[in-house]
N, C-alpha and C. Protein backbone atom coordinates (compact mmCIF):
# COMPACT_ATOMS: atom_id res chain seq x y z
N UNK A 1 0.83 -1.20 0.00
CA UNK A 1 0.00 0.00 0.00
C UNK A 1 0.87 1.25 0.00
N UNK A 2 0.28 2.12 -0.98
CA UNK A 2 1.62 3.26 -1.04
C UNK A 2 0.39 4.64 0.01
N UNK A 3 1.16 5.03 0.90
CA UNK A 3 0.62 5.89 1.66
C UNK A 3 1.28 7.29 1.60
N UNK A 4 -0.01 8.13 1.18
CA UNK A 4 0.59 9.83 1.13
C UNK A 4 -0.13 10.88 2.24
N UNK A 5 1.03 11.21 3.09
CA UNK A 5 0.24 11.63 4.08
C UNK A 5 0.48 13.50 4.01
N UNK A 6 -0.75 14.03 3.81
CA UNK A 6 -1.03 15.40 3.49
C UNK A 6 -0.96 16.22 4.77
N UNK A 7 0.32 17.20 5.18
CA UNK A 7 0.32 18.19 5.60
C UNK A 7 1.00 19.39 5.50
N UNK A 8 1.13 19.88 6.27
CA UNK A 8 1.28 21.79 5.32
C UNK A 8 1.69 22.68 6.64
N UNK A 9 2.19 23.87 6.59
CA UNK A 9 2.73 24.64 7.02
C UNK A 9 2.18 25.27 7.82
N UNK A 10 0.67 25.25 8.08
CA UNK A 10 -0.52 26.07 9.02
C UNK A 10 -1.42 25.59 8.83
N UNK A 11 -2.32 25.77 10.08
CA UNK A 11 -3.67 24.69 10.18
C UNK A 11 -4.47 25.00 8.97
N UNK A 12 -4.71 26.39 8.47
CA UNK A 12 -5.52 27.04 7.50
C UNK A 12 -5.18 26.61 5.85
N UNK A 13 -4.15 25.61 5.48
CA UNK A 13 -3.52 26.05 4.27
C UNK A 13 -4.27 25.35 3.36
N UNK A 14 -5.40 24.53 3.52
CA UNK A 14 -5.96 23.58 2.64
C UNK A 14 -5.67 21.88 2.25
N UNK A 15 -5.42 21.74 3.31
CA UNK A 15 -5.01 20.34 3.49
C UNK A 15 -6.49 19.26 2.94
N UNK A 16 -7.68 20.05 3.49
CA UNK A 16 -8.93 18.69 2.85
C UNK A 16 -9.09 18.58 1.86
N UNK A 17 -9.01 20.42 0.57
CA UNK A 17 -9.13 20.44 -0.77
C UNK A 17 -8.07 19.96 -1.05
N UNK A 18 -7.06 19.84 -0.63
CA UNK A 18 -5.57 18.68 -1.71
C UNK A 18 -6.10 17.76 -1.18
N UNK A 19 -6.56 17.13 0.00
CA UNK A 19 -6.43 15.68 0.12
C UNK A 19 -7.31 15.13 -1.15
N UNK A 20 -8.40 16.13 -1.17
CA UNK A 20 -9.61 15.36 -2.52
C UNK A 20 -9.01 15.52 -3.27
N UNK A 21 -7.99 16.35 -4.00
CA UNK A 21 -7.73 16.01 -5.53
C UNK A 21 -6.83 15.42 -5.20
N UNK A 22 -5.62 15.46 -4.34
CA UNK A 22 -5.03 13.92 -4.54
C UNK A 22 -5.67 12.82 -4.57
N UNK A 23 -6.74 12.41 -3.66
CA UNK A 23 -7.95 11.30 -3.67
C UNK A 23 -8.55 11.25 -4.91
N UNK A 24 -8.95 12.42 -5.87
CA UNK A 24 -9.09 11.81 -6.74
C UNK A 24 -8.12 12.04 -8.29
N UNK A 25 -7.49 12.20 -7.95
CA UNK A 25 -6.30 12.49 -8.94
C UNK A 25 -5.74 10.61 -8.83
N UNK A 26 -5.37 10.35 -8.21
CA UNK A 26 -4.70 8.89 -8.21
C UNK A 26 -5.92 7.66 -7.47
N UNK A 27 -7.12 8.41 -7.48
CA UNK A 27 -8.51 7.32 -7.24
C UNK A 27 -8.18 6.31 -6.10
N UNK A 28 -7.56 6.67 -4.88
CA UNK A 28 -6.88 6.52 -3.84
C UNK A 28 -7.86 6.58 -2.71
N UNK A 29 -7.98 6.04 -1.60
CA UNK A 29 -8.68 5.68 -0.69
C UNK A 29 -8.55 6.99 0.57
N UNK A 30 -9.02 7.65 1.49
CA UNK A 30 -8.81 8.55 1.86
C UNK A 30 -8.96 8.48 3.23
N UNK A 31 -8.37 8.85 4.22
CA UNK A 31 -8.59 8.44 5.89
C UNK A 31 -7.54 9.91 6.69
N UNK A 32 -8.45 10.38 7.42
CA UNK A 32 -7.97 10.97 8.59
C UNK A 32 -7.74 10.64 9.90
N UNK A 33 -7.10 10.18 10.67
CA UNK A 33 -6.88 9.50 11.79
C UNK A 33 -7.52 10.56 13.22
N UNK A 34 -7.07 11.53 13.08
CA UNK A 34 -7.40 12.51 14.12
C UNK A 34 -8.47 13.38 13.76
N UNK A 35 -9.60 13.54 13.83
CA UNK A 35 -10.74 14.73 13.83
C UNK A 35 -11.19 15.69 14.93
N UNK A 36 -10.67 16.66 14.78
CA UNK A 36 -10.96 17.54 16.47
C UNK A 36 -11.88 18.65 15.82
N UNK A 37 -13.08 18.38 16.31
CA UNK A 37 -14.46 19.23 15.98
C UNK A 37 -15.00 19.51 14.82
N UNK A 38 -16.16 20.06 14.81
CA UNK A 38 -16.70 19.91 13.66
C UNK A 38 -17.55 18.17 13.30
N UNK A 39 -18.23 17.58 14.18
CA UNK A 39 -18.62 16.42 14.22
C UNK A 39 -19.62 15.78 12.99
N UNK A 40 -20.34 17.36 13.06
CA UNK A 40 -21.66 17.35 12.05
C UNK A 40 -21.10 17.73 10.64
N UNK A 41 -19.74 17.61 10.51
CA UNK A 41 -19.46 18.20 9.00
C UNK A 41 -17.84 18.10 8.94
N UNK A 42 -17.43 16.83 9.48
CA UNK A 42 -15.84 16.41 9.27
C UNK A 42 -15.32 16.47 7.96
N UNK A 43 -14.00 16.16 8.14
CA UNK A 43 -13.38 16.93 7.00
C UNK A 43 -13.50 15.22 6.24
N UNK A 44 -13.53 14.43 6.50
CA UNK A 44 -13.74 12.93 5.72
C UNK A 44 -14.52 13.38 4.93
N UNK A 45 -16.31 14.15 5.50
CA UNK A 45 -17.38 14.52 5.09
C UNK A 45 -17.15 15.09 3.66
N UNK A 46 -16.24 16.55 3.68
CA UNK A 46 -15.84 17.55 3.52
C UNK A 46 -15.25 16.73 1.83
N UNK A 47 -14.48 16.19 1.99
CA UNK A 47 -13.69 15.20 1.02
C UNK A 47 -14.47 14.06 0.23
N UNK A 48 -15.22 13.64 0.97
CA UNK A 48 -15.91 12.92 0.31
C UNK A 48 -16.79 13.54 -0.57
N UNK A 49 -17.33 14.58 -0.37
CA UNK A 49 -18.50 15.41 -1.21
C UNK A 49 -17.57 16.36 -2.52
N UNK A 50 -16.11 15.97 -2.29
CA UNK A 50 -15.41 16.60 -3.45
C UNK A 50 -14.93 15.90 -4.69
N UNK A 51 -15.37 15.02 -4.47
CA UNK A 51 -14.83 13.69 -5.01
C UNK A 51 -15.48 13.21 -5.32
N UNK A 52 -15.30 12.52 -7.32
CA UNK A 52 -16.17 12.29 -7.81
C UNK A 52 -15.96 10.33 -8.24
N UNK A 53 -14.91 9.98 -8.09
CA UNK A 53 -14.93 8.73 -8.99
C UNK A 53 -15.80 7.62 -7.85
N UNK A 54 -16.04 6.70 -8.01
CA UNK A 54 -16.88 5.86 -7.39
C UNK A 54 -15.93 4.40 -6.34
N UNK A 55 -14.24 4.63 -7.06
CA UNK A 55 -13.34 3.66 -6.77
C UNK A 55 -13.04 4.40 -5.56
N UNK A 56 -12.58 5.85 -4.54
CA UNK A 56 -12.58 5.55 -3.73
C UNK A 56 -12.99 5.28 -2.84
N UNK A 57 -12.78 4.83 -1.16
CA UNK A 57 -13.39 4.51 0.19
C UNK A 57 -12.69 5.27 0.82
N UNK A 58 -13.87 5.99 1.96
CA UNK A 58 -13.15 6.72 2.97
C UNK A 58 -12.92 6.13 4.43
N UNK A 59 -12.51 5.93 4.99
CA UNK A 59 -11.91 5.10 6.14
C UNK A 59 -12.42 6.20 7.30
N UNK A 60 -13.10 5.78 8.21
CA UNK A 60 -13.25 5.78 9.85
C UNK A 60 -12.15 6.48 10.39
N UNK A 61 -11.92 7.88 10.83
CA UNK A 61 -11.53 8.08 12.03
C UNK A 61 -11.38 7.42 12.98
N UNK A 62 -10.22 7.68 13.48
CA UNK A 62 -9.90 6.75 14.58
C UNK A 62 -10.05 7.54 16.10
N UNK A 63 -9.76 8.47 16.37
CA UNK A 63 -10.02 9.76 16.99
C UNK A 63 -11.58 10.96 16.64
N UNK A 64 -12.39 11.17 17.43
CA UNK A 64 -13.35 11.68 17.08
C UNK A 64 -13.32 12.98 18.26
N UNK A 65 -12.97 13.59 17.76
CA UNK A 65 -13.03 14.36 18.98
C UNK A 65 -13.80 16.06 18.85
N UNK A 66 -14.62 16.39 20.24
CA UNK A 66 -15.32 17.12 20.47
C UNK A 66 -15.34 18.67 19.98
N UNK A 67 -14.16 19.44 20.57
CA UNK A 67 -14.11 20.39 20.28
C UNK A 67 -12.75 21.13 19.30
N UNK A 68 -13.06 21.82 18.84
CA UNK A 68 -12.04 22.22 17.45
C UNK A 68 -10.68 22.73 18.28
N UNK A 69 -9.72 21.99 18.41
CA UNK A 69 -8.60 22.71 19.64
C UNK A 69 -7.44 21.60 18.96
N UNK A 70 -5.89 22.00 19.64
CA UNK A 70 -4.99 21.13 19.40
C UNK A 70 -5.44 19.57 19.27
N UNK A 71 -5.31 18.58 19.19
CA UNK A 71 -5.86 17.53 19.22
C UNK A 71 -5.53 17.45 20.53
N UNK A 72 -4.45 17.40 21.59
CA UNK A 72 -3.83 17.03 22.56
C UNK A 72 -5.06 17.59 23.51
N UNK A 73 -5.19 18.92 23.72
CA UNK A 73 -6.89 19.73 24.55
C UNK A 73 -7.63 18.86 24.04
N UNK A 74 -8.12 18.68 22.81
CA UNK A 74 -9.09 18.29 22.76
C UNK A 74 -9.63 17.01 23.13
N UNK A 75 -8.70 15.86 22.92
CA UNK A 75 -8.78 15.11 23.60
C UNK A 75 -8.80 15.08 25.17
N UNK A 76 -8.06 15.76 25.94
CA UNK A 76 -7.86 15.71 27.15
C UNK A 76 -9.39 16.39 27.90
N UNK A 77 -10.22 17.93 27.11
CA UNK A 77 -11.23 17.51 26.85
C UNK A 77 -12.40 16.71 27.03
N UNK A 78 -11.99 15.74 26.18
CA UNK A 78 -13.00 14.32 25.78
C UNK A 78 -12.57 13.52 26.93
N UNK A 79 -11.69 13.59 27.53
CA UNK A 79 -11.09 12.73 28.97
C UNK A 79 -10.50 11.63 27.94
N UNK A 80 -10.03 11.91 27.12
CA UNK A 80 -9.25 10.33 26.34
C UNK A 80 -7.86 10.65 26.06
N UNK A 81 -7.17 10.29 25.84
CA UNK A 81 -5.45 10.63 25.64
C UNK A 81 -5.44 9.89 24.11
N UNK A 82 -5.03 10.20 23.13
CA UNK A 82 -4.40 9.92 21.93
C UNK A 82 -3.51 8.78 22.28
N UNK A 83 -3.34 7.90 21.63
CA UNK A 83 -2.19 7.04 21.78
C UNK A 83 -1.57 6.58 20.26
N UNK A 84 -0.28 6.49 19.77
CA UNK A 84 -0.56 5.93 18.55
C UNK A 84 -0.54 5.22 17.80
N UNK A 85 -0.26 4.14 19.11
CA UNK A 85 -0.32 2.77 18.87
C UNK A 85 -1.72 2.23 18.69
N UNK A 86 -2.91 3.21 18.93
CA UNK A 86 -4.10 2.70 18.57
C UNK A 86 -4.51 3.20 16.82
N UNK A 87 -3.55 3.69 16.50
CA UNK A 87 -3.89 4.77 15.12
C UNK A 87 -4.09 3.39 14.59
N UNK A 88 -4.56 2.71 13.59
CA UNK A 88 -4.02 1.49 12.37
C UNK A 88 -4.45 2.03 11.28
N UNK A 89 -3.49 1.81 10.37
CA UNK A 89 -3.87 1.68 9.19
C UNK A 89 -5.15 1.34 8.50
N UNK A 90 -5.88 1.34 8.19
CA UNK A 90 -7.11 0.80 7.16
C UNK A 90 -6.81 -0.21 6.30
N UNK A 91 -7.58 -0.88 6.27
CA UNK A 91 -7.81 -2.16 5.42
C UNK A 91 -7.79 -1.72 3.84
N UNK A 92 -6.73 -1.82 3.10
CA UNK A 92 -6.97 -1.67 1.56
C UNK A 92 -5.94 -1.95 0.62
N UNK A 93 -5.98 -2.10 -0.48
CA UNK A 93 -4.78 -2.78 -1.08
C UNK A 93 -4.57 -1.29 -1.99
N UNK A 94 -5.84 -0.39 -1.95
CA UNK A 94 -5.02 0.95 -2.52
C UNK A 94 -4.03 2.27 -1.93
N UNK A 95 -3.64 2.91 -3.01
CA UNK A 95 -3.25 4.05 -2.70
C UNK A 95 -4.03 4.69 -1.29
N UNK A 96 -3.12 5.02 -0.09
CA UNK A 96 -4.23 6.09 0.73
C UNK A 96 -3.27 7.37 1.28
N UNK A 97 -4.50 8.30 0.98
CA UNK A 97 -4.12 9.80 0.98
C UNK A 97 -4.51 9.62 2.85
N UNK A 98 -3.73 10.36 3.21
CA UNK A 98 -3.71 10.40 5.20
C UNK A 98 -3.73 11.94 5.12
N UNK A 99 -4.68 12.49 5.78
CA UNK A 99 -4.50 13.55 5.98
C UNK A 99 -4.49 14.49 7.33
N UNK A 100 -3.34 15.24 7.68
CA UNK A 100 -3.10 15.20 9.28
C UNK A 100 -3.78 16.41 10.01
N UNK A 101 -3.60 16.78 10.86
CA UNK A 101 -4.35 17.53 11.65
C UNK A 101 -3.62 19.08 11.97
N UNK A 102 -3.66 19.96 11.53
CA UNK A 102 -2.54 21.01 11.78
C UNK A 102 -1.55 20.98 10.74
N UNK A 103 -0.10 21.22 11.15
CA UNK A 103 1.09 20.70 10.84
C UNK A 103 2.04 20.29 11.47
N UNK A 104 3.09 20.16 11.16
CA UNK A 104 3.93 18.99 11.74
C UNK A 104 4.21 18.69 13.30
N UNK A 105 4.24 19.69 14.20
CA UNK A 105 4.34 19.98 15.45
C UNK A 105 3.57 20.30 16.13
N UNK A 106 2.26 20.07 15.35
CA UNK A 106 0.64 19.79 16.26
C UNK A 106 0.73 18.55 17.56
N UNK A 107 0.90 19.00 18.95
CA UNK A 107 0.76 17.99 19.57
C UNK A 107 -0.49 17.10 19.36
N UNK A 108 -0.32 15.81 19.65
CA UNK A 108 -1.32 14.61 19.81
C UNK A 108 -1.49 14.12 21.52
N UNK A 109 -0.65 14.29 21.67
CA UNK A 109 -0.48 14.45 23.48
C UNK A 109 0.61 14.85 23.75
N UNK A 110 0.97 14.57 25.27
CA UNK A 110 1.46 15.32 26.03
C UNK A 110 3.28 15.47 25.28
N UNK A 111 3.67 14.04 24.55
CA UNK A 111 4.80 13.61 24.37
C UNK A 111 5.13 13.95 22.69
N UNK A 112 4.28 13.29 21.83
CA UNK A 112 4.02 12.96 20.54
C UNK A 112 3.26 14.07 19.72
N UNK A 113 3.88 14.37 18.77
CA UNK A 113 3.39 15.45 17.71
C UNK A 113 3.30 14.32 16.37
N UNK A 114 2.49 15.23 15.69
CA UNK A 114 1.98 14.71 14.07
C UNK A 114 2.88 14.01 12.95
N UNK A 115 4.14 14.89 13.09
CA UNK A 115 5.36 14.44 12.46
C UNK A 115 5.87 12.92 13.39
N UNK A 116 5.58 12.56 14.57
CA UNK A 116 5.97 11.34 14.85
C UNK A 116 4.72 10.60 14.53
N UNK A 117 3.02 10.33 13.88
CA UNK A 117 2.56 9.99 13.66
C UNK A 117 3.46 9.48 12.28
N UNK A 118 3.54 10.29 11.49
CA UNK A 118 3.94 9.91 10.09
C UNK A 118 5.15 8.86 10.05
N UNK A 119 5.81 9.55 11.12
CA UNK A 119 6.85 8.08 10.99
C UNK A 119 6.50 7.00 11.60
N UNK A 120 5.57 6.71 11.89
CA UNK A 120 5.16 5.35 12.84
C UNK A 120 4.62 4.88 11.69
N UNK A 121 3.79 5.89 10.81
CA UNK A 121 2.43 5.39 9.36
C UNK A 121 3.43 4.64 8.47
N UNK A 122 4.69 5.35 8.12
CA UNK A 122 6.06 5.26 7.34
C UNK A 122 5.01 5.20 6.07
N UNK A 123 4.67 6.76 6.36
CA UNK A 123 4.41 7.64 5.12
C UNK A 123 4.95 8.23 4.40
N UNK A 124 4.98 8.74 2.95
CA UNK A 124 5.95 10.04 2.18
C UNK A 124 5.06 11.37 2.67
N UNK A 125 5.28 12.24 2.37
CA UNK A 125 4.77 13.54 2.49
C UNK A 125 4.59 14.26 1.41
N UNK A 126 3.54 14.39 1.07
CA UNK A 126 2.83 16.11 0.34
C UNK A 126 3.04 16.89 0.97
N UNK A 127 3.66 18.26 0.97
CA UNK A 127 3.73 19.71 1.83
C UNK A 127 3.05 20.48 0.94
N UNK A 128 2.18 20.78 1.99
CA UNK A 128 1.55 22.22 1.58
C UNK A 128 1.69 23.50 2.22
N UNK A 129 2.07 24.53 1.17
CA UNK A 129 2.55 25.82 1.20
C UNK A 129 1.56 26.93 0.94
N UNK A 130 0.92 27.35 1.72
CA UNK A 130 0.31 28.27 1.11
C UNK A 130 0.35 29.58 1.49
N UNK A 131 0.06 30.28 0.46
CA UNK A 131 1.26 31.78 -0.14
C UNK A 131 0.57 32.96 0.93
N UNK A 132 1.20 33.42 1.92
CA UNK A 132 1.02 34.93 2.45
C UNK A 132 2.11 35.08 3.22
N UNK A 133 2.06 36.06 3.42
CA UNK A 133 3.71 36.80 3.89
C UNK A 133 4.24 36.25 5.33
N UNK A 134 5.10 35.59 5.36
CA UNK A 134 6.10 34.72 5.77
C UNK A 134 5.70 33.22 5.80
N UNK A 135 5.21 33.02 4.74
CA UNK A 135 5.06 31.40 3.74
C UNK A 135 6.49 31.01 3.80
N UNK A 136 7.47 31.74 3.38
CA UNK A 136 8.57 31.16 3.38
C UNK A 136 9.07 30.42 4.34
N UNK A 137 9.19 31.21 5.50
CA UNK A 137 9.73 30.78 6.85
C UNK A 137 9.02 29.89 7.20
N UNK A 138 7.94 29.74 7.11
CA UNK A 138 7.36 28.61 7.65
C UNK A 138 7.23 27.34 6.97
N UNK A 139 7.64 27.46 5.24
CA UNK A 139 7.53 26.64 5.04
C UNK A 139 9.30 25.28 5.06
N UNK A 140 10.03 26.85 5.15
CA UNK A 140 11.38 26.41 4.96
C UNK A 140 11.50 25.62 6.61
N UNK A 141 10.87 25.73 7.69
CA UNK A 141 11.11 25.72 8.96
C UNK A 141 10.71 24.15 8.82
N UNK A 142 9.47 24.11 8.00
CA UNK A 142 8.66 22.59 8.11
C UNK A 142 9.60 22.02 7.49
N UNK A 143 10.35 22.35 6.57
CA UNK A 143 11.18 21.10 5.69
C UNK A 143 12.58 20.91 6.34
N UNK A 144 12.50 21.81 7.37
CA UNK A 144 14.19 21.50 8.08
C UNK A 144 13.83 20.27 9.27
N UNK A 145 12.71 20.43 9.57
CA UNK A 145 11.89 19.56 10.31
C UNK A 145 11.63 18.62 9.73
N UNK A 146 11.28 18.17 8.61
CA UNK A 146 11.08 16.87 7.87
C UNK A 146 12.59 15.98 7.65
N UNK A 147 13.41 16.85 7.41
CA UNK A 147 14.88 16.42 7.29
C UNK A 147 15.23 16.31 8.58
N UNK A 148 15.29 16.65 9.47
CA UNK A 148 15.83 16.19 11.33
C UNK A 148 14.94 14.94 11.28
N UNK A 149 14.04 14.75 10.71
CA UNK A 149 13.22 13.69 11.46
C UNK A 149 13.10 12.31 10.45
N UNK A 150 14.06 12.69 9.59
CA UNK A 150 14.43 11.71 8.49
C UNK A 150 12.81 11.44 7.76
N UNK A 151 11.50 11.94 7.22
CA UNK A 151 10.81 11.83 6.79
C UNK A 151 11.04 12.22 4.66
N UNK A 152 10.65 10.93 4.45
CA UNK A 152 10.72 11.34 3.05
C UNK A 152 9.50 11.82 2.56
N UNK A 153 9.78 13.28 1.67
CA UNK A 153 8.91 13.90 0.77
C UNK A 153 8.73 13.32 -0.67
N UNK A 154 7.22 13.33 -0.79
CA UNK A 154 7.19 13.25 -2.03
C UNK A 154 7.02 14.94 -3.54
N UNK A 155 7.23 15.33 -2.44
CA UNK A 155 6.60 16.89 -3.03
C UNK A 155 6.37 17.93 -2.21
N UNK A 156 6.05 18.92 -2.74
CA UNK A 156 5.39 20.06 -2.44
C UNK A 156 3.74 20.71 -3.03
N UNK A 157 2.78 21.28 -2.86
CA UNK A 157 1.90 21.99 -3.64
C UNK A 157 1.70 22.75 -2.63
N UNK A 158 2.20 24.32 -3.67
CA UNK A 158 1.66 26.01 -3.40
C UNK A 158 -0.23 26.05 -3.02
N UNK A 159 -0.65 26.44 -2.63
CA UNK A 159 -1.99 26.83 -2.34
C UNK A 159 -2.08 28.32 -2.41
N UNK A 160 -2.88 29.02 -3.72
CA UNK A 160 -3.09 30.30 -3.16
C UNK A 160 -2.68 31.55 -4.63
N UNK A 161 -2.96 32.18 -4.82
CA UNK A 161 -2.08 33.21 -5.81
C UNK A 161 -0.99 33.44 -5.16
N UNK A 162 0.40 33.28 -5.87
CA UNK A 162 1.72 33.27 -5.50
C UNK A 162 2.02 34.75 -5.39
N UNK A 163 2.74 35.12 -4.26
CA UNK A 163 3.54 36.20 -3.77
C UNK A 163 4.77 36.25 -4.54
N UNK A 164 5.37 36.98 -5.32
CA UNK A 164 6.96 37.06 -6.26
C UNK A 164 7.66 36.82 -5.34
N UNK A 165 8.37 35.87 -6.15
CA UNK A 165 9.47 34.88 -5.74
C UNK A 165 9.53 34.16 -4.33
N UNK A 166 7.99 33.93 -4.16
CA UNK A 166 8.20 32.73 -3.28
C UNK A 166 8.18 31.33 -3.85
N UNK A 167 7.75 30.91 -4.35
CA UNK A 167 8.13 29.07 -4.97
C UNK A 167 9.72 29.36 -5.65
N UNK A 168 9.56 29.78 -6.30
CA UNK A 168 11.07 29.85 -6.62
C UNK A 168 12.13 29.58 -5.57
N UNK A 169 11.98 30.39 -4.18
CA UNK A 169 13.15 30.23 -3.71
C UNK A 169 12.62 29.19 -2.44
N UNK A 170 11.62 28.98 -2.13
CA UNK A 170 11.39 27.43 -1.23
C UNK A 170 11.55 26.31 -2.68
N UNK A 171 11.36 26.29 -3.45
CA UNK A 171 11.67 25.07 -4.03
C UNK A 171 13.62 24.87 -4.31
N UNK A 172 13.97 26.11 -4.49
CA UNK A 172 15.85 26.22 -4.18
C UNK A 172 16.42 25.85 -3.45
N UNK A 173 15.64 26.13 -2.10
CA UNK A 173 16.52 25.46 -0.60
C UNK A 173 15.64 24.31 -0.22
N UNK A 174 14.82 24.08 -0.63
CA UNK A 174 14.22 22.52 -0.05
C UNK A 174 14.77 21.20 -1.11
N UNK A 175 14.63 21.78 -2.89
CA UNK A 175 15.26 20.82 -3.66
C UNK A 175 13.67 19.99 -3.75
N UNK A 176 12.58 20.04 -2.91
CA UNK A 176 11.59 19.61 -3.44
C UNK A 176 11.05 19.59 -5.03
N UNK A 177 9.95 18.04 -5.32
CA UNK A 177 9.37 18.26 -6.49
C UNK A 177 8.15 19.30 -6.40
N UNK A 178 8.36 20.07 -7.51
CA UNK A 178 7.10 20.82 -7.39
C UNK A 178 5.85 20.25 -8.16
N UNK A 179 4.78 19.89 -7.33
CA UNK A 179 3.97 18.81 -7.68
C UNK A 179 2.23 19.90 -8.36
N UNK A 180 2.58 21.07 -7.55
CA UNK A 180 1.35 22.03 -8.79
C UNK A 180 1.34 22.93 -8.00
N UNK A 181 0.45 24.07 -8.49
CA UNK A 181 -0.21 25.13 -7.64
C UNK A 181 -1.58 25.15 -8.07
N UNK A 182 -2.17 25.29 -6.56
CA UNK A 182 -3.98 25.86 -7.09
C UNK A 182 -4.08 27.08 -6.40
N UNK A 183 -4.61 27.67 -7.26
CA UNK A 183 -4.95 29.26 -7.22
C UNK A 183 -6.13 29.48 -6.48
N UNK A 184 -6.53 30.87 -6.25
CA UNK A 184 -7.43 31.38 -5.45
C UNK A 184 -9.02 31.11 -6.28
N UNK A 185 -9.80 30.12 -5.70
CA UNK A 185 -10.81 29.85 -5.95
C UNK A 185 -11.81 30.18 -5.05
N UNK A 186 -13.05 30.88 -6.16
CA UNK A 186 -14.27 31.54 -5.59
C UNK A 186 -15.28 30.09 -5.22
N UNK A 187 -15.35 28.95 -5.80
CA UNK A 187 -15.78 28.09 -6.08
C UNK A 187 -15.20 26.40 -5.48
N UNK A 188 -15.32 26.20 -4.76
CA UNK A 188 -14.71 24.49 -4.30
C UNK A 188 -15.63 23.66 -4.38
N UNK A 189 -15.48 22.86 -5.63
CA UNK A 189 -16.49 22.04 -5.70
C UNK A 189 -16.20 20.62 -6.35
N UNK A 190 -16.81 19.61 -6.74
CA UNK A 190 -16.02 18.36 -7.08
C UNK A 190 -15.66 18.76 -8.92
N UNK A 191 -16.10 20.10 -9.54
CA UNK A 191 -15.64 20.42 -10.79
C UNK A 191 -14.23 20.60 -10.91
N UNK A 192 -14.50 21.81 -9.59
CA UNK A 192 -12.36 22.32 -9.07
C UNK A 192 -11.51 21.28 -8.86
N UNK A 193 -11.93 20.49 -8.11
CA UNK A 193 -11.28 19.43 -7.62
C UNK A 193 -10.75 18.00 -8.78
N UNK A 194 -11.56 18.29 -9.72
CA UNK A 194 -11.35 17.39 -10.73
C UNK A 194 -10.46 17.95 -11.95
N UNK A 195 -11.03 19.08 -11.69
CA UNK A 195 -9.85 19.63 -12.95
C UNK A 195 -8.77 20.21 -12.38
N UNK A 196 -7.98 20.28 -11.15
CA UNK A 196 -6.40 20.25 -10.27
C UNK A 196 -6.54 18.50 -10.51
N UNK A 197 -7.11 17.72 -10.24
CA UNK A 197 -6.89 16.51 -10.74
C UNK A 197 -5.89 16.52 -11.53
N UNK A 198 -6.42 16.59 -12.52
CA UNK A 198 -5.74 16.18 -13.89
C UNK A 198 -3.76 16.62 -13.47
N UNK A 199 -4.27 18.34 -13.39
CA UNK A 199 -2.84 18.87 -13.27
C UNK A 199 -1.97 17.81 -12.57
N UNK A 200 -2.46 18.02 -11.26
CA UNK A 200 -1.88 17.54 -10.04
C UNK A 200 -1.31 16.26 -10.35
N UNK A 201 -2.14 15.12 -11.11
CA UNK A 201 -1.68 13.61 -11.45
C UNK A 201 -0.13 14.37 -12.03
N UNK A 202 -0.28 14.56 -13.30
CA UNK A 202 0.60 15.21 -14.10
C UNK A 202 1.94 15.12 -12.89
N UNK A 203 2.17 16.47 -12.38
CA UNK A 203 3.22 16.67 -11.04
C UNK A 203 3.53 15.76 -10.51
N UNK A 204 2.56 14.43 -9.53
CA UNK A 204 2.93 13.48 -8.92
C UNK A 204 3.68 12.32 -10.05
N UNK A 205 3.41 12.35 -11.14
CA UNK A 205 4.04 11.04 -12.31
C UNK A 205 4.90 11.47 -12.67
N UNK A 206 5.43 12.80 -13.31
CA UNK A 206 6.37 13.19 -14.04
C UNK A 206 7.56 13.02 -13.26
């Protein structure tokens, strides 16, 4: 099972709209392990309604949690502690898009952040970047962090109308593939999502 686990530089950067067009760009199975609030309209939800082919399955949360906060509050919260030895994998012989909670240094509890989820999943990484003024730093900060923690990338994707000469010079010092950009959309819908499809396949094969 080849596992791509989607996270990004700030909680805000669009991690559910890439997870669907990666989900359906490579017709890949889709699972979030951690959900902190938003019960009546999860981001599985969120993904699933963007997504059009009929081949994928979305996988069960494993974590359900109450209120929209670090996962670590929120759980604690819910009176439950994260553990992540309870995380498992999903049952499937396809592609699955993982998509994480925050970014990389989102605690899960008291000990364990998101970036040690991924290495337990022994996932690649999608980074997502998305463009407002000090994108850089943060995104250059996440990839010095992916490299301390020996995590292999499969890429990068910009989110956003680009600021001059930012991809240019995070793709210089990271050496990342640049796997697409999606622009500022009035509209998110399984049309958008299908036509970054296409692009996006493109980026991940080439």
């Amino acid at each position: 099972m080849k596992k791509i686990f989607v996270t990004a530089i700030d909680t805000n950067a669009g991690k559910t709209v890439v997870s669907a067009i990666l989900t359906e760009a490579l017709k890949a199975d889709y699972w979030k392990p951690v959900q902190a609030g938003e019960l009546h309209d999860t981001d599985t939800m969120k993904a699933r309604a963007l997504v059009s082919n009929s081949t994928s399955v979305f996988h069960e949360e494993t974590y359900r949690l109450k209120t929209p906060m670090s996962p670590h509050a929120a759980a604690a919260r819910d009176g439950v502690t994260i553990d992540l030895d309870s995380i498992k994998l999903p049952t499937t012989d396809n592609t699955l898009i993982i998509e994480g909670a925050g970014g990389l240094m989102v605690p899960l509890n008291e000990n364990e952040f998101v970036i040690d989820l991924i290495k337990k999943l022994d996932a690649e990484v999608v980074l997502i970047s998305r463009h407002y003024l000090g994108s850089i730093n943060h995104t250059l900060l996440s990839a010095a962090t992916l490299k301390q923690y020996g995590v292999k990338v499969r890429g990068i994707i910009f989110n956003g109308d680009e600021i001059e000469g930012t991809e240019e010079i995070i793709l210089k010092h990271t050496g990342y593939k640049h796997i697409g950009t999606i622009g500022e959309e009035e509209v998110i819908d399984k049309e958008m999502v299908s036509r970054y499809a296409h692009q996006i396949l493109k980026g991940l094969t080439a």
